[in-house]
Protein backbone atom coordinates (compact mmCIF):
# COMPACT_ATOMS: atom_id res chain seq x y z
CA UNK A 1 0.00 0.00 0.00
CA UNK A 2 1.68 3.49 -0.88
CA UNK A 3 2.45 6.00 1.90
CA UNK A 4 3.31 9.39 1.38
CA UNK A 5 4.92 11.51 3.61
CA UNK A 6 5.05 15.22 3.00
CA UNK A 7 7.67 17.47 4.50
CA UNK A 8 9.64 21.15 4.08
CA UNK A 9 6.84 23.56 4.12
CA UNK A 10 7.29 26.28 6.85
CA UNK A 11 6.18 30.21 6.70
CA UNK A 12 7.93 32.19 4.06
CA UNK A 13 7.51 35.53 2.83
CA UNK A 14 6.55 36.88 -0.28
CA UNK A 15 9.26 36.22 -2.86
CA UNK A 16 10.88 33.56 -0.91
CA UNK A 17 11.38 30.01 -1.76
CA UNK A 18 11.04 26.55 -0.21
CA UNK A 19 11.79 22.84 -0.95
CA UNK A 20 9.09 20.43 -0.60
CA UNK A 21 9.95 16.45 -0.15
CA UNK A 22 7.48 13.49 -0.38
CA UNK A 23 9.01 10.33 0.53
CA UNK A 24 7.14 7.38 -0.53
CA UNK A 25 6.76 3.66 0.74
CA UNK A 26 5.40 0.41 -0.46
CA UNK A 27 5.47 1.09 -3.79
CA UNK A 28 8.30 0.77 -6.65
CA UNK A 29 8.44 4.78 -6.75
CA UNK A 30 10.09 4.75 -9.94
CA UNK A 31 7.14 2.68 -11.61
CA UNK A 32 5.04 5.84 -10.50
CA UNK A 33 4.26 9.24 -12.72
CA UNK A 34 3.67 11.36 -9.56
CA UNK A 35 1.96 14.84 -9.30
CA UNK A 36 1.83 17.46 -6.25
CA UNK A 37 -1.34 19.18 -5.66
CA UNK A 38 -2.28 21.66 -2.79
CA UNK A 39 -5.82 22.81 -1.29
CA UNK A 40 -6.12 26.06 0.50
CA UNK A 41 -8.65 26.97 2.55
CA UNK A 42 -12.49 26.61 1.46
CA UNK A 43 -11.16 24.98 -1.89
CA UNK A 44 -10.66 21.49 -3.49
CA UNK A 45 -7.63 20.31 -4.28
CA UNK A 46 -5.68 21.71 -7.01
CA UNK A 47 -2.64 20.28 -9.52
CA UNK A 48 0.63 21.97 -9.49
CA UNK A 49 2.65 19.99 -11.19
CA UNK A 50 3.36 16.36 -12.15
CA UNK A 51 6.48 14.37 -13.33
CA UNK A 52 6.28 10.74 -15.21
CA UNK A 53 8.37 8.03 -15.00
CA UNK A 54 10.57 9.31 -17.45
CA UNK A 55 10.92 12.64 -16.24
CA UNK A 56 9.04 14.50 -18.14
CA UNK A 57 7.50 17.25 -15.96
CA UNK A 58 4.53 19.50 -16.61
CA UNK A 59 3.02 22.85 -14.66
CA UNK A 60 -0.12 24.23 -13.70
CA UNK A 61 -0.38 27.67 -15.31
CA UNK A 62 -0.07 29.42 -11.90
CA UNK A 63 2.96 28.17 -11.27
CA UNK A 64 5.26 27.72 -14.38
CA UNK A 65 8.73 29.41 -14.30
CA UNK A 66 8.37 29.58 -10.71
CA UNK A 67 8.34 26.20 -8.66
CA UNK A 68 10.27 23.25 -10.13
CA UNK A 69 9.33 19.30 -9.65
CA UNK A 70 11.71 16.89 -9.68
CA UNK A 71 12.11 13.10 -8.09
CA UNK A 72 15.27 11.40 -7.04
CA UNK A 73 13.91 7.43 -7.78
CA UNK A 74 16.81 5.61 -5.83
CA UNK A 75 16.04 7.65 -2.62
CA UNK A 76 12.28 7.11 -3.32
CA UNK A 77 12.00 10.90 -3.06
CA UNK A 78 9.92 13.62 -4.68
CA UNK A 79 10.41 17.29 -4.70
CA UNK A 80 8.69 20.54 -5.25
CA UNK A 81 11.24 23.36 -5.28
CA UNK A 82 9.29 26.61 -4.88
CA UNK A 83 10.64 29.76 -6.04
CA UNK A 84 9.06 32.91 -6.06
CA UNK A 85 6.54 32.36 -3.60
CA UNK A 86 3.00 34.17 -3.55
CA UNK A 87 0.55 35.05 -1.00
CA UNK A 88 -1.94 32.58 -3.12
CA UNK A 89 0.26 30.57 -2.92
CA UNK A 90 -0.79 29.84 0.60
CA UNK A 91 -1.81 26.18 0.86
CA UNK A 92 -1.25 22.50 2.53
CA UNK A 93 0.62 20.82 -0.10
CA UNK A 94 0.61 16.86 -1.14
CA UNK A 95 1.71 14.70 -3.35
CA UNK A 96 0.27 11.63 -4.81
CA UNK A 97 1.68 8.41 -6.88
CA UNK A 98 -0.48 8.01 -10.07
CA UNK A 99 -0.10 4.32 -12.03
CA UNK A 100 -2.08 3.38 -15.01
CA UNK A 101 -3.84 6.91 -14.89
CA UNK A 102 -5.51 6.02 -11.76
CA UNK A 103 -4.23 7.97 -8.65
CA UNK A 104 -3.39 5.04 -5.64
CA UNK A 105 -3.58 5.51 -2.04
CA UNK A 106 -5.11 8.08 -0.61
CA UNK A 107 -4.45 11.64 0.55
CA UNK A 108 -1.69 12.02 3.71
CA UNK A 109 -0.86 14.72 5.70
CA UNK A 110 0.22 17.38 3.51
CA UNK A 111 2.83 20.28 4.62
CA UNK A 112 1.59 23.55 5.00
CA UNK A 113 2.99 26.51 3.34
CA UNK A 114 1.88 29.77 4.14
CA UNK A 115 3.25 32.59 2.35
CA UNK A 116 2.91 36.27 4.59
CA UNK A 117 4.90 39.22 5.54
């Protein structure tokens, strides 16, 4: 059964950055395209960004040129670096393991990010 753990958000301020990490377990992570999303308050989750297998990443409009996804598949590691950071930006952050086009598991914890002067 996968299990995601979320880590590395924190409170930033506008124009700062952050690195997100989602280490995952009981699953072959590299057999996984996988895909952070984030919901902030009062809405339903949203897609930032995704990477497959092969690496091939793609970016939610909001976000392009800014925040960077990325996956390290020996350490069984996925990462969101965040550059740039907005007050919309503002949001518990998760990521998910996708196989098959199906999403698997179910959503963790997420790490909040929270982006204020």
């Amino acid at each position: 059964q996968a299990q995601l753990v979320e880590s590395g958000g924190g409170l930033v301020q506008p124009g700062g950055f952050l690195k997100l990490s989602c280490f995952a377990s009981g699953i072959r992570f590299g057999a996984y395209d996988m895909e952070w999303y984030r919901q902030a308050p009062g809405k339903d989750h949203e897609l930032v960004a995704s990477i497959t297998t092969s690496g091939r990443t793609n970016y939610a409009e909001f976000v392009k040129g800014r925040f960077t996804i990325s996956r390290d598949n020996p350490e069984n590691t996925l990462f969101l670096q965040m550059n740039t950071l907005k007050s919309e930006d503002t949001a518990v952050y998760y990521c998910r393991a996708r196989l098959g086009g199906l999403l698997v598991g179910s959503w963790g914890q997420g790490t909040q990010v929270t982006v204020s002067s």
